[in-house]
Structures are given as C-alpha cells and as structure tokens.
C-alpha atoms as a PDB file:
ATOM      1  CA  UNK A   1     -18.033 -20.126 -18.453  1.00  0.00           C
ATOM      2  CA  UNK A   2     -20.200 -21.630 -15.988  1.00  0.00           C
ATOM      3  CA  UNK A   3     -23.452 -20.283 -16.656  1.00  0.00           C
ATOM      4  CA  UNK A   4     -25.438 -22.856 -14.140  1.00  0.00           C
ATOM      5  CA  UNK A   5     -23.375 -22.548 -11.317  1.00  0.00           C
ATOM      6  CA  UNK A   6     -23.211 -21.038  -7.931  1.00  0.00           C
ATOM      7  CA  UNK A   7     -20.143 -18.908  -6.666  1.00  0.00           C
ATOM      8  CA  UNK A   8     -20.405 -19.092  -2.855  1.00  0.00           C
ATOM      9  CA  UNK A   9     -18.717 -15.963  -1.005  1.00  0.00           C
ATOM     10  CA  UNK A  10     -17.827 -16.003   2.572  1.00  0.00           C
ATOM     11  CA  UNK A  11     -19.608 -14.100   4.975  1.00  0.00           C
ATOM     12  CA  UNK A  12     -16.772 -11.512   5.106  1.00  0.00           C
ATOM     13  CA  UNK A  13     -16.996  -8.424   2.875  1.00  0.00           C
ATOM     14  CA  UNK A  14     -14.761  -7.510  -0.123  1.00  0.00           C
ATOM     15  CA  UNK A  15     -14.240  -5.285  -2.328  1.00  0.00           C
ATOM     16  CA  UNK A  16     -13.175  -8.174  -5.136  1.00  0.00           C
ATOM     17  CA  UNK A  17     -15.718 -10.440  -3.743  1.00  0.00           C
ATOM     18  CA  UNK A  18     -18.590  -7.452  -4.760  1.00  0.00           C
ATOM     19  CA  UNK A  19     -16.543  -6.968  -8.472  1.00  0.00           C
ATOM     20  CA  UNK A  20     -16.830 -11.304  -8.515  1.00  0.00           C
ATOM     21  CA  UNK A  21     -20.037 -11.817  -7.665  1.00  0.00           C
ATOM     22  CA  UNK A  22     -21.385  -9.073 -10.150  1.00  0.00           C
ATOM     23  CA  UNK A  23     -18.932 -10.822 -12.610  1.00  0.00           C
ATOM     24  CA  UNK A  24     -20.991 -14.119 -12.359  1.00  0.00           C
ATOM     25  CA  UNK A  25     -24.539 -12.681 -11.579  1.00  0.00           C
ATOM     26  CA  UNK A  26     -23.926 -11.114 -15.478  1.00  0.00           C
ATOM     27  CA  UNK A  27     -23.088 -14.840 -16.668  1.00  0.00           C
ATOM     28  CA  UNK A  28     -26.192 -16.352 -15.019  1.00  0.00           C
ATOM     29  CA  UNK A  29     -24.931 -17.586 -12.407  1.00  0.00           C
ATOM     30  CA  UNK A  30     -26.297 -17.585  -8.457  1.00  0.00           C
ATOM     31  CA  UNK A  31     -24.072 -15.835  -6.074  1.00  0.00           C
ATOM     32  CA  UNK A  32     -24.687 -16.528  -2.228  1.00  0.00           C
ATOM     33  CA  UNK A  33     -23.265 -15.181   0.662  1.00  0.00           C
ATOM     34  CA  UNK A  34     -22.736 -18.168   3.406  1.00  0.00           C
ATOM     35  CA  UNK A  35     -24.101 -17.511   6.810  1.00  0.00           C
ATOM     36  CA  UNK A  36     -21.103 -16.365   9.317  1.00  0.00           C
ATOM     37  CA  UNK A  37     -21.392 -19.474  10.976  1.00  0.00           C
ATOM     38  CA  UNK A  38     -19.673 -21.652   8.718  1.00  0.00           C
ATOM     39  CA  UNK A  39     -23.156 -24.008   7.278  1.00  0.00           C
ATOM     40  CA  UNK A  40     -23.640 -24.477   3.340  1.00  0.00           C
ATOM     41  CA  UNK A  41     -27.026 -25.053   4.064  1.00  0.00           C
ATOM     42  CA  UNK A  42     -28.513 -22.877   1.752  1.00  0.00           C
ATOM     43  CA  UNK A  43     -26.523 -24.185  -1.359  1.00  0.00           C
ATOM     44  CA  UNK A  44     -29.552 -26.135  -3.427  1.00  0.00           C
ATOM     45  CA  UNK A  45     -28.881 -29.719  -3.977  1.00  0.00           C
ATOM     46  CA  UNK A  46     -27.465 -30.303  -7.733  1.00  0.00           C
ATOM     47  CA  UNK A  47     -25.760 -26.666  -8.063  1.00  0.00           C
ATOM     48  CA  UNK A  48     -21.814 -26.748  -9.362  1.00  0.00           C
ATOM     49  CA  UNK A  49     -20.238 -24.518  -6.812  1.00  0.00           C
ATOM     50  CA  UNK A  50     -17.391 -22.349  -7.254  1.00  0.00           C
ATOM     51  CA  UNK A  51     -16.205 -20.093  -3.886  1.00  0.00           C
ATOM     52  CA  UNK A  52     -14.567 -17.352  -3.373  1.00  0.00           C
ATOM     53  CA  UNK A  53     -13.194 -16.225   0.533  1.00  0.00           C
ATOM     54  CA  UNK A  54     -10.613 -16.787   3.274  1.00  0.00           C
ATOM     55  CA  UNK A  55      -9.049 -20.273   3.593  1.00  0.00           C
ATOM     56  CA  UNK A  56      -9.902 -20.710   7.705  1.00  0.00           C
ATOM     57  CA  UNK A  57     -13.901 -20.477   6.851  1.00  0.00           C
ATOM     58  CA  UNK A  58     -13.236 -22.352   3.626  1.00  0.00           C
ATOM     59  CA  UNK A  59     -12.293 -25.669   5.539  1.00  0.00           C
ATOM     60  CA  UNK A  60     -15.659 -25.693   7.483  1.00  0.00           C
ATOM     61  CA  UNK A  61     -17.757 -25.228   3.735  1.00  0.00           C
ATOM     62  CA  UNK A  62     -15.793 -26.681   1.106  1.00  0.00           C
ATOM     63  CA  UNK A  63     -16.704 -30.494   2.133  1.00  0.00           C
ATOM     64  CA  UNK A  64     -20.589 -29.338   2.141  1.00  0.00           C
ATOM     65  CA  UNK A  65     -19.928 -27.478  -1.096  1.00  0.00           C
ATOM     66  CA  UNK A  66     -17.762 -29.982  -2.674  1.00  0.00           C
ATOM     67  CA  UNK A  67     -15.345 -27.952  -3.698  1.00  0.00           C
ATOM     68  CA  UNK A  68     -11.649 -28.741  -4.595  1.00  0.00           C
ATOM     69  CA  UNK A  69      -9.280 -25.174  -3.857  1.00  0.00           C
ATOM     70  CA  UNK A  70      -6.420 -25.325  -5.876  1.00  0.00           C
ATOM     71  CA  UNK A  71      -3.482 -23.781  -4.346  1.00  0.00           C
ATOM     72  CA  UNK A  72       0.653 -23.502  -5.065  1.00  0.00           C
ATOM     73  CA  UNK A  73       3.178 -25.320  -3.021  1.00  0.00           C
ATOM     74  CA  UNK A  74       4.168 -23.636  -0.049  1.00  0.00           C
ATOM     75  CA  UNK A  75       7.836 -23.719  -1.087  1.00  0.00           C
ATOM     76  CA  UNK A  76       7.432 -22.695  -4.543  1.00  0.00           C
ATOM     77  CA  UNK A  77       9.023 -19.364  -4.658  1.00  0.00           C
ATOM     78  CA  UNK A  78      12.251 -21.165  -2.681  1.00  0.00           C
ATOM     79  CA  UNK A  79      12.253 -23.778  -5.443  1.00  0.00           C
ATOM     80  CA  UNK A  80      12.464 -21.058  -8.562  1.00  0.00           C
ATOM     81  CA  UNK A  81      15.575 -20.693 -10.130  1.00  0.00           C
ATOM     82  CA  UNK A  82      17.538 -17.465  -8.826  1.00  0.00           C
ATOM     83  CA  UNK A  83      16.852 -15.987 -12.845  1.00  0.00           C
ATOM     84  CA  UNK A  84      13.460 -15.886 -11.647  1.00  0.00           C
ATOM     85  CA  UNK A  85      13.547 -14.659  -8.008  1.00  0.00           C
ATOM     86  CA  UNK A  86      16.787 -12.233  -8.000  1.00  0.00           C
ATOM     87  CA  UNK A  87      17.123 -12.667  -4.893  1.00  0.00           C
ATOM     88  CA  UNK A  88      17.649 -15.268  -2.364  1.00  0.00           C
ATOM     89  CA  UNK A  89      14.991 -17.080  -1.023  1.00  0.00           C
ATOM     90  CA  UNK A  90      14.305 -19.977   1.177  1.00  0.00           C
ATOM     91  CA  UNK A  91      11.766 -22.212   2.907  1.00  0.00           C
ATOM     92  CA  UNK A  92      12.660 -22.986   6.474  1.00  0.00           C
ATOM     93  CA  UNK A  93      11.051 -22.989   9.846  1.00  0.00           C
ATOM     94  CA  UNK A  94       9.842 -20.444  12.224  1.00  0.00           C
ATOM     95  CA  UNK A  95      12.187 -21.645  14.986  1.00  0.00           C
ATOM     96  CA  UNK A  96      15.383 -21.182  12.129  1.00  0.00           C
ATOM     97  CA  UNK A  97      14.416 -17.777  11.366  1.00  0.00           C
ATOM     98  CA  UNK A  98      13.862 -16.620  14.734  1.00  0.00           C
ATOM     99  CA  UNK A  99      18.028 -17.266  14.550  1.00  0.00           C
ATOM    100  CA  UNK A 100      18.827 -15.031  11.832  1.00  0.00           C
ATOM    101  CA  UNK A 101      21.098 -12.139  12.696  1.00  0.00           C
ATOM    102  CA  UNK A 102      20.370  -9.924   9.178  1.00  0.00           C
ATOM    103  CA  UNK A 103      17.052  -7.993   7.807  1.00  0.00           C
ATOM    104  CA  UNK A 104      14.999 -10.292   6.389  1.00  0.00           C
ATOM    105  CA  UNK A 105      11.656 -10.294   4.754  1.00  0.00           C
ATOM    106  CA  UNK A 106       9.287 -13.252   6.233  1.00  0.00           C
ATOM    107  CA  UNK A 107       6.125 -13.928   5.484  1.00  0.00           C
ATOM    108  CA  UNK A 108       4.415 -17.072   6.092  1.00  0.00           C
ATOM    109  CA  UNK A 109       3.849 -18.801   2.841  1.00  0.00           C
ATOM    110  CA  UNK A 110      -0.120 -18.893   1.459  1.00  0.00           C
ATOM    111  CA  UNK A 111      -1.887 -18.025   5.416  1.00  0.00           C
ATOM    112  CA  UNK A 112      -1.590 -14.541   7.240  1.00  0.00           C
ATOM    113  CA  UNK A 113      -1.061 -16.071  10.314  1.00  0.00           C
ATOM    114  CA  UNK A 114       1.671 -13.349  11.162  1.00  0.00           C
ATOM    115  CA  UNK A 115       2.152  -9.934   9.252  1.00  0.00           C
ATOM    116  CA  UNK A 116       4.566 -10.622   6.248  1.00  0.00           C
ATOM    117  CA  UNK A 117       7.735  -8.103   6.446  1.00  0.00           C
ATOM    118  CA  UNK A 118      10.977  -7.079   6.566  1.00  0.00           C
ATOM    119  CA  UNK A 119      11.852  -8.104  10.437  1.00  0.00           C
ATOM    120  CA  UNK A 120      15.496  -6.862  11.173  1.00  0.00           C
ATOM    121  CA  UNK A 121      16.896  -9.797  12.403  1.00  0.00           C
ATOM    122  CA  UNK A 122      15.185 -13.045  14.143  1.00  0.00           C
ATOM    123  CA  UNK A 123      14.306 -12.117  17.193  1.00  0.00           C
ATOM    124  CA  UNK A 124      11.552  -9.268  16.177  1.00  0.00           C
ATOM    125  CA  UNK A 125       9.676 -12.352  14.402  1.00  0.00           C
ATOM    126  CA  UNK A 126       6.285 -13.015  16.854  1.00  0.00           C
ATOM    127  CA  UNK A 127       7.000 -15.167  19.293  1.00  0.00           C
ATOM    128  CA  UNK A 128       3.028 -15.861  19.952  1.00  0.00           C
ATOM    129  CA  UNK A 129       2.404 -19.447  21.332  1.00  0.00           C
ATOM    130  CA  UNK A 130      -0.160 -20.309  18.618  1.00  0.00           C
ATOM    131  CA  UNK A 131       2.467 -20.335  16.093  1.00  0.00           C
ATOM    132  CA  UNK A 132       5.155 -23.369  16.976  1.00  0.00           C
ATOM    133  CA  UNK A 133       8.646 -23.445  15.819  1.00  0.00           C
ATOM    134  CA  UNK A 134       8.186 -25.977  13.066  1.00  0.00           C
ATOM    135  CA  UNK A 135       5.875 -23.351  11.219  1.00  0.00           C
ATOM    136  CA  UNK A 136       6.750 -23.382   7.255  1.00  0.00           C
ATOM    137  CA  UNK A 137       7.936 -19.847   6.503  1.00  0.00           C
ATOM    138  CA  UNK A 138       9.402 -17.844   3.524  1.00  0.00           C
ATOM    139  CA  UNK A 139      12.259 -16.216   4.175  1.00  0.00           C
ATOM    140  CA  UNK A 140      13.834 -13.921   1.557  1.00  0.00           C
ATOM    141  CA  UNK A 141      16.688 -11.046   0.822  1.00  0.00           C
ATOM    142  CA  UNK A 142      15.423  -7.245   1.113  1.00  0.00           C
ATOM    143  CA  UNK A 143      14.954  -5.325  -2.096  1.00  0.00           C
ATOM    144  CA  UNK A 144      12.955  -2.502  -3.218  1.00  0.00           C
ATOM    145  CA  UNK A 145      10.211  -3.133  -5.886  1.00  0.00           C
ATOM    146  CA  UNK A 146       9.897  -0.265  -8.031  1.00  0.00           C
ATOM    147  CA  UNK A 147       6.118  -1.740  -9.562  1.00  0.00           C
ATOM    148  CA  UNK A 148       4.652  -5.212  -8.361  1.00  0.00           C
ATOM    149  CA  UNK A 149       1.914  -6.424 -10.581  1.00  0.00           C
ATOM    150  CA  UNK A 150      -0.897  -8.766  -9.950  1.00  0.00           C
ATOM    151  CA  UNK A 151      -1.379 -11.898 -13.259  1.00  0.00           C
ATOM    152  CA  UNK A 152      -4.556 -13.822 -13.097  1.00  0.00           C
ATOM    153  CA  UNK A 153      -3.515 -17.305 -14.660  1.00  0.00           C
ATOM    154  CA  UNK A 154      -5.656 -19.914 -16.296  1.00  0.00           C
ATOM    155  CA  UNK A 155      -3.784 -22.483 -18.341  1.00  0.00           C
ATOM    156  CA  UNK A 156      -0.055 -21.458 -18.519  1.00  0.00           C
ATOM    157  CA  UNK A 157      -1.647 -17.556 -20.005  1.00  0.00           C
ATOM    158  CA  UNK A 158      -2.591 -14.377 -18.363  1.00  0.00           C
ATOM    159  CA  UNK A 159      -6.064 -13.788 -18.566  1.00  0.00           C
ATOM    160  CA  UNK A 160      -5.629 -10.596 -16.685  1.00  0.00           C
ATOM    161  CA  UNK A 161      -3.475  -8.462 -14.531  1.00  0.00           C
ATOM    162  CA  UNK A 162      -3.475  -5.116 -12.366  1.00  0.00           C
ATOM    163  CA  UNK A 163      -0.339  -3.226 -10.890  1.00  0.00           C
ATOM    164  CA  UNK A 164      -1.104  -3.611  -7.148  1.00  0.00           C
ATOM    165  CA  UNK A 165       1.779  -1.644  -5.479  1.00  0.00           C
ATOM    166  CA  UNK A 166       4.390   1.173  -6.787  1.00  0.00           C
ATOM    167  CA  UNK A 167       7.552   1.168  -4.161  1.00  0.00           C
ATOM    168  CA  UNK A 168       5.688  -0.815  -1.320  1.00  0.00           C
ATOM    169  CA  UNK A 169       3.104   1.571  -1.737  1.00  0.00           C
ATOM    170  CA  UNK A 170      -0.848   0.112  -2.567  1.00  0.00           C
ATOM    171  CA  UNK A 171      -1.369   2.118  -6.300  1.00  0.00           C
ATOM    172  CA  UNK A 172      -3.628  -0.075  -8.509  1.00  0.00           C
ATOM    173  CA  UNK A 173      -3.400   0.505 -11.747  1.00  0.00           C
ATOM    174  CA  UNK A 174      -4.179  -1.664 -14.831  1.00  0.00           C
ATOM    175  CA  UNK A 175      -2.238  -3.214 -16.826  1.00  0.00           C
ATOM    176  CA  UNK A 176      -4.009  -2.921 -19.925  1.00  0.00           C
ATOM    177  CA  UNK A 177      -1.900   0.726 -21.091  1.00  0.00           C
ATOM    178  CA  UNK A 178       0.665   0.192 -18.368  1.00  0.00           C
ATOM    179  CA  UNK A 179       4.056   1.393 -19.699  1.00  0.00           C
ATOM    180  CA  UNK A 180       5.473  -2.122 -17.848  1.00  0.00           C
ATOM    181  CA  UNK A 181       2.607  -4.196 -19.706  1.00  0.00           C
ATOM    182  CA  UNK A 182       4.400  -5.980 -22.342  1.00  0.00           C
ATOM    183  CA  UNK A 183       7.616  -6.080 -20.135  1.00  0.00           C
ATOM    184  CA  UNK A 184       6.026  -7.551 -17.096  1.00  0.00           C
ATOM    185  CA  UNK A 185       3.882 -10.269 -19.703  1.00  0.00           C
ATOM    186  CA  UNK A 186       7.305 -10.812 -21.467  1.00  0.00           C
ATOM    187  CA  UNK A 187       8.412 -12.266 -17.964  1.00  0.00           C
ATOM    188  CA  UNK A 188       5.112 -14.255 -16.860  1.00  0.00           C
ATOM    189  CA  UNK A 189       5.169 -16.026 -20.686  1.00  0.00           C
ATOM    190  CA  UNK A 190       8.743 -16.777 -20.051  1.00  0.00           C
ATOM    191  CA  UNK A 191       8.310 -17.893 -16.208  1.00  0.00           C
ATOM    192  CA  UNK A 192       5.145 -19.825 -17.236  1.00  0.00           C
ATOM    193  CA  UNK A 193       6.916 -21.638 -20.584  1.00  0.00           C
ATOM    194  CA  UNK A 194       9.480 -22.318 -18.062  1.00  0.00           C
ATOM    195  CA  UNK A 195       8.090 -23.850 -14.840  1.00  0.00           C
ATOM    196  CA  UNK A 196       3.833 -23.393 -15.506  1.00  0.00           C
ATOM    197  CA  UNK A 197       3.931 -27.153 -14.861  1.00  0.00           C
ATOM    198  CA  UNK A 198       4.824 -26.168 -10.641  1.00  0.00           C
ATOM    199  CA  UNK A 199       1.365 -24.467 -10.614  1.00  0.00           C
ATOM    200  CA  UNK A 200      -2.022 -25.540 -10.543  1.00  0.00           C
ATOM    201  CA  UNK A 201      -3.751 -24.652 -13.746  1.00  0.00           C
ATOM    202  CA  UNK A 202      -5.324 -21.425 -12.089  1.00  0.00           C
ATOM    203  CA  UNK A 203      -3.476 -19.421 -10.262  1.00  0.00           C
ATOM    204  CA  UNK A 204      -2.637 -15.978  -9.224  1.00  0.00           C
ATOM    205  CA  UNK A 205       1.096 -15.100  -9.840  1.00  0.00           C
ATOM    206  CA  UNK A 206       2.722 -11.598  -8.886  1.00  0.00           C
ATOM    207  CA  UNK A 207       5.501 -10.316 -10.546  1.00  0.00           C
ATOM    208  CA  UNK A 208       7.762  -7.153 -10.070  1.00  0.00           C
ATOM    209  CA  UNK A 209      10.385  -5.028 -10.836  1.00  0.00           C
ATOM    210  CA  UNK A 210      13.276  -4.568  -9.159  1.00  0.00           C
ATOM    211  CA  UNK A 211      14.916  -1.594  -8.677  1.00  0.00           C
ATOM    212  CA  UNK A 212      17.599   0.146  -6.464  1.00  0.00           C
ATOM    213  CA  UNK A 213      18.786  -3.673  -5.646  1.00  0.00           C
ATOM    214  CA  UNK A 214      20.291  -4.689  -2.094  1.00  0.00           C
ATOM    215  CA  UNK A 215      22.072  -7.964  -1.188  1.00  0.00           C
ATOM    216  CA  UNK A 216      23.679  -8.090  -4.387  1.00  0.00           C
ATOM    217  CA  UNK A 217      20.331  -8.637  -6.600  1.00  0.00           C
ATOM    218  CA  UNK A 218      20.746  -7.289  -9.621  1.00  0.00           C
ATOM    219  CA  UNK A 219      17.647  -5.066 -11.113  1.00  0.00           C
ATOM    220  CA  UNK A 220      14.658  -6.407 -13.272  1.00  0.00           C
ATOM    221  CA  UNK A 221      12.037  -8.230 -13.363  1.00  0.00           C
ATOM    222  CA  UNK A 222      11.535 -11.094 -10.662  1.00  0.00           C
ATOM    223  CA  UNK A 223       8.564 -13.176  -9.018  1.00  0.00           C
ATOM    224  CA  UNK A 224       7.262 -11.862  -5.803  1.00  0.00           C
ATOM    225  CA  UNK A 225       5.048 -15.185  -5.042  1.00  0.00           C
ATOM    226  CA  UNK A 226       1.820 -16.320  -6.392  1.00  0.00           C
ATOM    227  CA  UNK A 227      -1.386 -17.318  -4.703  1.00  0.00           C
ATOM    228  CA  UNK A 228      -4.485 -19.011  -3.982  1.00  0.00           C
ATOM    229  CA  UNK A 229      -6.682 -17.060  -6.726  1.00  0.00           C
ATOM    230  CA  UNK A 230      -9.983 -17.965  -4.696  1.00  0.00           C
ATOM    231  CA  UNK A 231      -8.296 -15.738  -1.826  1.00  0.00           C
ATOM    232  CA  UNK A 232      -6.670 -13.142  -4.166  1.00  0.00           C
ATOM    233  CA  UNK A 233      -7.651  -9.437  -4.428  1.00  0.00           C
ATOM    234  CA  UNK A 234      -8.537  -7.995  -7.916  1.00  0.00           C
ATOM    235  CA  UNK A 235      -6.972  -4.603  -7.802  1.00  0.00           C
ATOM    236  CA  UNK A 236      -7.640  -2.787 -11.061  1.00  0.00           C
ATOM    237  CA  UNK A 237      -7.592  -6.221 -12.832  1.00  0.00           C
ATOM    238  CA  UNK A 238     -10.736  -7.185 -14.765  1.00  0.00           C
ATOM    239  CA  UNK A 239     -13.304  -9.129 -12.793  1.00  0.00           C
ATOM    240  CA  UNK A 240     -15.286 -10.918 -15.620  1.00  0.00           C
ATOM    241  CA  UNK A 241     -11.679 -12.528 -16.805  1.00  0.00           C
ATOM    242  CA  UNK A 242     -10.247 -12.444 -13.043  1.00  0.00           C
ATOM    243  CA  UNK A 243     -13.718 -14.716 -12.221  1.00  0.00           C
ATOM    244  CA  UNK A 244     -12.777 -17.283 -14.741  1.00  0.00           C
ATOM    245  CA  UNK A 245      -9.405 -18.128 -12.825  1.00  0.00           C
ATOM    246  CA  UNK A 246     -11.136 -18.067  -9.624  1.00  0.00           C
ATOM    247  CA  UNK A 247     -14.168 -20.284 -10.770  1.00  0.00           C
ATOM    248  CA  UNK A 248     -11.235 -23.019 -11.813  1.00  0.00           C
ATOM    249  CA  UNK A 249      -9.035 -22.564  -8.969  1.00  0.00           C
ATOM    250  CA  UNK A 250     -12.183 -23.384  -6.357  1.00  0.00           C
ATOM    251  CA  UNK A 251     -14.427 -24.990  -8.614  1.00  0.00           C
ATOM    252  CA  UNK A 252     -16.495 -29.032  -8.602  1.00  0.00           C
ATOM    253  CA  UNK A 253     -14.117 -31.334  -7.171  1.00  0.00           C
ATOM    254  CA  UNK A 254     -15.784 -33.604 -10.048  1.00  0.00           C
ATOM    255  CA  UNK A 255     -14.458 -31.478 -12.687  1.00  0.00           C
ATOM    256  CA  UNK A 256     -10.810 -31.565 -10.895  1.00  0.00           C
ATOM    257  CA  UNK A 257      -8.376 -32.634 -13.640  1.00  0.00           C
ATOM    258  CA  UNK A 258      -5.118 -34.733 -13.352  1.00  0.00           C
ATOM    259  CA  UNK A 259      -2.668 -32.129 -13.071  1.00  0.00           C
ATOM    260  CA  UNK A 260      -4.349 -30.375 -10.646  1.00  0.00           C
ATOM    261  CA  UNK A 261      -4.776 -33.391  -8.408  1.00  0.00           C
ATOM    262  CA  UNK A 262      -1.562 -32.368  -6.339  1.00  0.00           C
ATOM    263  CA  UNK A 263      -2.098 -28.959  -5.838  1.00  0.00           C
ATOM    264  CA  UNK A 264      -5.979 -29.985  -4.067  1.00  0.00           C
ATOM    265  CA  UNK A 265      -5.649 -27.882  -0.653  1.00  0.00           C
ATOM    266  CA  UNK A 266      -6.976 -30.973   2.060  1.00  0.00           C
END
C-alpha cells in the first residue's frame, strides 16, 4: 500500500479509472488527471507515481512520471502449452494471416490497433495502410466461451477477479459467490504454479470456460490472454484489491525488481 503516492489517470474517462482513483484517494494517496495534451507537469517533484490509462498517451508521460509499465509478452498465449489454451493458437504476422483460408479469431496482441474477432478467412482482416504486414498478431481457433472471467494478479495469487462476459456477451458479475469461483481459481493456481514465472509479477490474466467446442477443442477451462493491468477494466472485480495490481504493474521505475526487468514496456 502506497499511502504517499500519486496514481496519475489519463485524460480519458473510465469507468475503472473513477472505481481506481476512489480506491487510492481512501489510502491517502493523490489522484490526478493529466492534461489531454500529453505534459506531467503538474506531478509535484518527489511524488512515487503509479498510472493508470491507455498505452499511446502513456509513452508521452511515463518518462516525465518515471514510471516502469509492466506488461506480458506479446506471444505469450502462443507459447502456453495446448492444456492451457485448448485450442490452437499462434503468433504470426499480419501479412500471414491475411492468407488464411478458415475462420479465425485475430486480435492484435496487447494494442487495439484493429478490432479483435473472428474474421472468416484472411482477406476480411483490415487492410488499412497504417498497419504493415510485419504487424505481430494473435491468431487463434474459434470456440464458444460459455463464462470468461477477469483475475487481477499480484505475485503468482489472485487478488481479485470479476466474470466479464457470459457467451461473448458483456455480463459482469463477481466472482466472490460465482458458482465457477473455485473452478475458475482451481485453474489460475494451477496455470500460475505452472508458468507464473512468463508474467510480470502484476498482471491481469483472463480465463474461461469452454463450452460447445469447435476445431476439435475439447471443453473446460482454458486461458483467453492476459493483459497490461494499468490498461485493464475492473468489471465487478474489487477496486481497492484490483488497485494494488495496478499500482505494481505501472508503479516507480526505482522500485522495479529483477524479475520484472524483462517485461518493462520501452
């Protein structure tokens, strides 16, 4: 608990950045909202900042707030082993999956440069100039979630969680008296004990389960991907233990420990 710090919010408006900033305003702790055009001016001199907001206004802030945003590998669902995924997935380039001739589901791995979805085959990917061939992408086999759930992490545990979607459909629920609570934790404590060591020490990892299976998948419980948790929604997760992931995942670059040191974004 950083009861002396500052949590710096992008100009843009959130839901979860409101819940976050009340979260650390009940600690002690200075919340500011940084002017739209990009300056950390008003961040006093000697504050520990923490920030919470979109990646492309993060670059022009995070040098002036001297902050260190932890983030997963861009491959990192691809590299899981197919216990943990159920399905196939794989990181290629935007140029090789504009050649696929199946439904896929794309998404571009941690940005939202293009909408993530299931594109029926290659050629209904965007084909927008700003977005080159060699652009990293995900691309993975179509299932159905029957229940994806968001997991705040903070040192290989959940901290917190919140079902964020029910069938592709937004329905947040909590996962505190969830009839999939101790099934979905089951999984994360496995995943975690398995391969916590791929993520940075906070992190936001979503988890699902599979149902009504396609491509050969079989049903249960997989990963869906995991996040930034300085960029992640809240849902119905709780924001005072939802604030202590995000305060370590952008936090002092000074307090930056070893592990983390390859999962520094820039």
């Amino acid at each position: 608990m950083n009861t002396h710090g500052m949590l710096a919010l992008a100009p843009q408006y959130t839901t979860t950045g409101e819940l976050l900033a009340a979260a650390a305003e009940r600690r002690g702790m200075r919340v500011e909202v940084l002017p739209a055009h990009g300056s950390a001016a008003a961040v006093p001199a000697g504050r520990e900042c923490h920030y919470y907001g979109g990646p492309l206004f993060a670059a022009g802030v995070v040098d002036d707030l001297a902050v260190a945003l932890l983030e997963p590998a861009d491959g990192w669902l691809a590299t899981l082993p197919f216990a943990y995924t159920r399905r196939r997935v794989a990181e290629v380039t935007l140029g090789d999956a504009r050649r696929l001739t199946r439904p896929a589901f794309v998404k571009p791995p941690s940005d939202k440069s293009f909408p993530a979805a299931v594109y029926a085959d290659g050629g209904r990917l965007p084909g927008d100039p700003d977005l080159p061939s060699d652009t990293p992408v995900l691309v993975s086999d179509v299932v159905t979630w029957e229940a994806e759930f968001r997991l705040f992490v903070l040192d290989g545990r959940v901290l917190t969680g919140s079902q964020y979607a029910a069938f592709g459909r937004l329905d947040a629920v909590p996962l505190d008296g969830h009839r999939h609570r101790d099934a979905a934790l089951d999984f994360a404590a496995d995943l975690l004990g398995a391969c916590g060591d791929t993520l940075p020490s906070a992190v936001v990892v979503d988890v699902g389960l599979l149902t009504a299976p396609e491509a050969g998948a079989p049903e249960g419980w997989a990963v869906v991907e995991a996040n930034m948790a300085w960029f992640s929604n809240c849902y119905a997760a709780d924001p005072d233990r939802a604030l202590d992931v995000v305060l370590r995942s952008a936090g002092p670059r000074g307090w930056l420990a070893g592990r983390d040191r390859g999962f520094w974004r820039g």
